[in-house]
Structures are given as structure tokens and as C-alpha cells.
Protein backbone atom coordinates (compact mmCIF):
# COMPACT_ATOMS: atom_id res chain seq x y z
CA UNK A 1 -2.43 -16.64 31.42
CA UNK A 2 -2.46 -13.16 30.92
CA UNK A 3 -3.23 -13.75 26.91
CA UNK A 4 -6.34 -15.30 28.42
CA UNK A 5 -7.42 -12.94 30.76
CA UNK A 6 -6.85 -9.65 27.61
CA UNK A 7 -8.72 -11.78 25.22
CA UNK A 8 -11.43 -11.88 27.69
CA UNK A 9 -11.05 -15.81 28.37
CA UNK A 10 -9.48 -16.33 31.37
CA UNK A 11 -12.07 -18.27 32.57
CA UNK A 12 -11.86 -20.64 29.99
CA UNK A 13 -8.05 -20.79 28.77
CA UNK A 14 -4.94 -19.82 29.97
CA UNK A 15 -3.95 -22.41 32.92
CA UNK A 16 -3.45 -25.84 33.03
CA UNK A 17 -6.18 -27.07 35.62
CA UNK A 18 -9.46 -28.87 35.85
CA UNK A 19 -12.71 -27.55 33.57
CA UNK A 20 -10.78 -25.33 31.94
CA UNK A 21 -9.31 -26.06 28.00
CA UNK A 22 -6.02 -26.34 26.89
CA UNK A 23 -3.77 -27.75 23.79
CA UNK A 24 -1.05 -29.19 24.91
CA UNK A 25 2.09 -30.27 22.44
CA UNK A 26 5.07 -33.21 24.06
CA UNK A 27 8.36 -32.79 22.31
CA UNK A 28 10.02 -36.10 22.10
CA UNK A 29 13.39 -36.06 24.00
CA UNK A 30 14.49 -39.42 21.82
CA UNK A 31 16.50 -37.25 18.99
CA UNK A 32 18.54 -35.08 20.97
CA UNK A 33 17.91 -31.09 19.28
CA UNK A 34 21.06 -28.84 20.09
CA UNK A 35 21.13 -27.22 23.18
CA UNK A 36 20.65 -23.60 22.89
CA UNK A 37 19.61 -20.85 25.99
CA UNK A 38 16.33 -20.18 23.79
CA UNK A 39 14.89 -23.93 24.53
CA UNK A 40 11.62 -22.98 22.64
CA UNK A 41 13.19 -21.37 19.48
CA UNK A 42 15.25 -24.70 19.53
CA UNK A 43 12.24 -26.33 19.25
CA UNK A 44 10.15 -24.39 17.27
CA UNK A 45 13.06 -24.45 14.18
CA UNK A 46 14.60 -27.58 14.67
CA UNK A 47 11.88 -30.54 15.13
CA UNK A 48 10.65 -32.57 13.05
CA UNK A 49 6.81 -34.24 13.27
CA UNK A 50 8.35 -37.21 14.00
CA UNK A 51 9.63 -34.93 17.23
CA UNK A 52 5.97 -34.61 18.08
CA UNK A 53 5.19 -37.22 20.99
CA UNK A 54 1.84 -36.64 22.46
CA UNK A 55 -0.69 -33.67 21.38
CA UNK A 56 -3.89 -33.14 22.90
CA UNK A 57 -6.42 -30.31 21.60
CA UNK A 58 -8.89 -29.10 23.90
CA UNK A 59 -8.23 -31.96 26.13
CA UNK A 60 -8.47 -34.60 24.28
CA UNK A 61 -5.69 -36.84 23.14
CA UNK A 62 -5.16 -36.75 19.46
CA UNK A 63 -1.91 -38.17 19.13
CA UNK A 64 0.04 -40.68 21.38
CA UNK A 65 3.36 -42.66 21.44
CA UNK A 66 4.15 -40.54 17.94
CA UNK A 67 0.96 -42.11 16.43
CA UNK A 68 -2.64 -40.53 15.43
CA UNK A 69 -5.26 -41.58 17.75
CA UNK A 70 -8.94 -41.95 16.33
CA UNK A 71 -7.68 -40.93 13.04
CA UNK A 72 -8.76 -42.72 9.88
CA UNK A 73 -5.54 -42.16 7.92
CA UNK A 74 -6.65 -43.71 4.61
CA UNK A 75 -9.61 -41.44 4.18
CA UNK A 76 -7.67 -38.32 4.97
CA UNK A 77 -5.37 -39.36 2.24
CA UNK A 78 -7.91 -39.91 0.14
CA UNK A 79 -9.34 -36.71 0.65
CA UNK A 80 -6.07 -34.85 0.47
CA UNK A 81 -5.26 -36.63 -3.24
CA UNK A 82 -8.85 -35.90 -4.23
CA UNK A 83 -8.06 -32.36 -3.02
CA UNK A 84 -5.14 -32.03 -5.22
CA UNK A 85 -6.43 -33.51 -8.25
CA UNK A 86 -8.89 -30.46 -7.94
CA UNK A 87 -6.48 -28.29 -7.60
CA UNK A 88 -4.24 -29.57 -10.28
CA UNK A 89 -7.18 -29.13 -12.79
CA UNK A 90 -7.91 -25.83 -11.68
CA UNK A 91 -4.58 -24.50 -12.13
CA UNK A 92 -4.72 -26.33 -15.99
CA UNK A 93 -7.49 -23.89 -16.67
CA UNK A 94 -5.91 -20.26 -14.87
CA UNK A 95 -3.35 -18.39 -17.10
CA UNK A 96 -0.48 -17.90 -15.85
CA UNK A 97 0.09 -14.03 -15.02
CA UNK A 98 3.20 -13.30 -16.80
CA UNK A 99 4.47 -15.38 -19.81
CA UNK A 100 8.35 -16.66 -19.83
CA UNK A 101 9.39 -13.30 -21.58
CA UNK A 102 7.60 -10.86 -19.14
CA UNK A 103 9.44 -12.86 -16.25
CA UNK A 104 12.95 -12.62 -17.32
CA UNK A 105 12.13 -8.86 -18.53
CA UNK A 106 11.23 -8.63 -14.87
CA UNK A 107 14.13 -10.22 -13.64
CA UNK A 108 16.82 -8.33 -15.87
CA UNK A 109 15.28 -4.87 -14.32
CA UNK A 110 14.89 -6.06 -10.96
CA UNK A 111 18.76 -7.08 -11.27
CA UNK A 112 19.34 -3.64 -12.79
CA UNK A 113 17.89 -1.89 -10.50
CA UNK A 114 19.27 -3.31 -7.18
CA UNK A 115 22.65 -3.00 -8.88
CA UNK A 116 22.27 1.01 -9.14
CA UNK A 117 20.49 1.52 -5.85
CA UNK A 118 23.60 -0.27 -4.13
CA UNK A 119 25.80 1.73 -6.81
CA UNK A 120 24.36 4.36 -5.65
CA UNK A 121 24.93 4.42 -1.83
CA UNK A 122 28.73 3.42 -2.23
CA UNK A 123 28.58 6.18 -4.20
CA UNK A 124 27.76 8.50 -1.52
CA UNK A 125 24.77 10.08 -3.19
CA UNK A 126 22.61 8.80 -0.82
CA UNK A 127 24.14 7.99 2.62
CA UNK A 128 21.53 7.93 4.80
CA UNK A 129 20.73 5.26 3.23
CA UNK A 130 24.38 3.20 2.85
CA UNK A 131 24.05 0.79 6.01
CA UNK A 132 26.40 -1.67 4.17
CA UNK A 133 28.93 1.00 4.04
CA UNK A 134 31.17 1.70 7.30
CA UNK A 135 32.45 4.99 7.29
């Protein structure tokens, strides 16, 4: 509530009562997540769509019983594949910014150098920076 109320919306957002908007998200409780003291963390890393019960967006009901409600699923799929046939084609026609050779130059002094910087601090010649080292 008080995310509402800084963002100047309080009187819109922010509580769950009548005339006012909200999202709301049900977790499932039918696949048993591991229990944890940090419930929504749990939650957050750990489900799975399927998880996802119930969802309503700005108060209205957009999914139900783990189903889409008032979705037409085929022509959102056949937007999404028509989507990534463009993109597909687009990428045929972009260059690719490094060729094979620049990358594993790249990689062989990236190695290189994170060898020597961690050379370095066991080293001592820098330990203000050696956090790996306990002294």
C-alpha cells in the first residue's frame, strides 16, 4: 500500500477492496514446493506455470482452474510462429559481430587474463583486492 500511495496511486492501487484495481496471482498448493522461512522466494524460484492456478489482471479473471479464460490459443500461436519466422529471417540477413576466430581470440585472453588477475592477488601484489585469500 505504501508503493501506491509514493507512486501517487493510492487511490487507485495498493489494497484489495471494492473500485479499486488489483492483479492478483493463486499459487497452486497441488505440487507441494519445499518449505522454506522465505515463502515468497520459494515461490518466486521454484514454480512452474503449471503452479499458476487462478490470475486475474485488473480484476478480471484471465486464467482459472490452471486454464486461459477468453483466450484464443490457436491465434496466439499463430502469431507467435509468424513472429519467429520474422525473426528467424531477420537474423539470416544481420552479420554476426565477431567471426569464429575473433571469439576464441576473445576467449583465450579473457582466460588469460582472469588467470593473472587471480595470480596476482595470491601473489600479494594486490591485497586489497584478494577476498578469496584468508590471511
Amino acid at each position: 500500500m505504501n508503493g501506491a500511495e509514493a507512486a501517487g496511486l493510492g487511490d487507485q492501487i495498493g489494497i484489495l477492496t471494492p473500485g479499486k484495481r488489483a492483479d492478483v496471482v493463486f499459487i497452486s498448493s497441488k505440487r507441494a514446493l519445499s518449505f522454506s522461512a522465505f515463502p515468497l522466494a520459494t515461490t518466486v524460484l521454484h514454480s512452474y506455470p503449471a503452479d499458476v492456478d487462478t490470475v486475474m489482471v485488473d480484476g478480471h479473471i484471465r486464467k482459472r482452474s490452471i486454464a486461459l479464460v477468453g483466450q484464443d490459443l490457436e491465434a496466439i500461436r499463430a502469431k507467435a510462429k509468424i513472429g519467429l519466422q520474422r525473426t528467424l529471417k531477420t537474423l539470416d540477413n544481420v552479420p554476426p559481430e565477431m567471426t569464429t576466430a575473433e571469439v576464441k581470440k576473445y576467449i583465450g585472453f579473457a582466460d588469460r587474463s582472469t588467470r593473472a588477475n587471480v595470480a596476482k592477488g595470491y601473489a600479494n601484489e594486490n591485497p586489497s583486492s584478494d577476498w578469496l585469500k584468508k590471511t
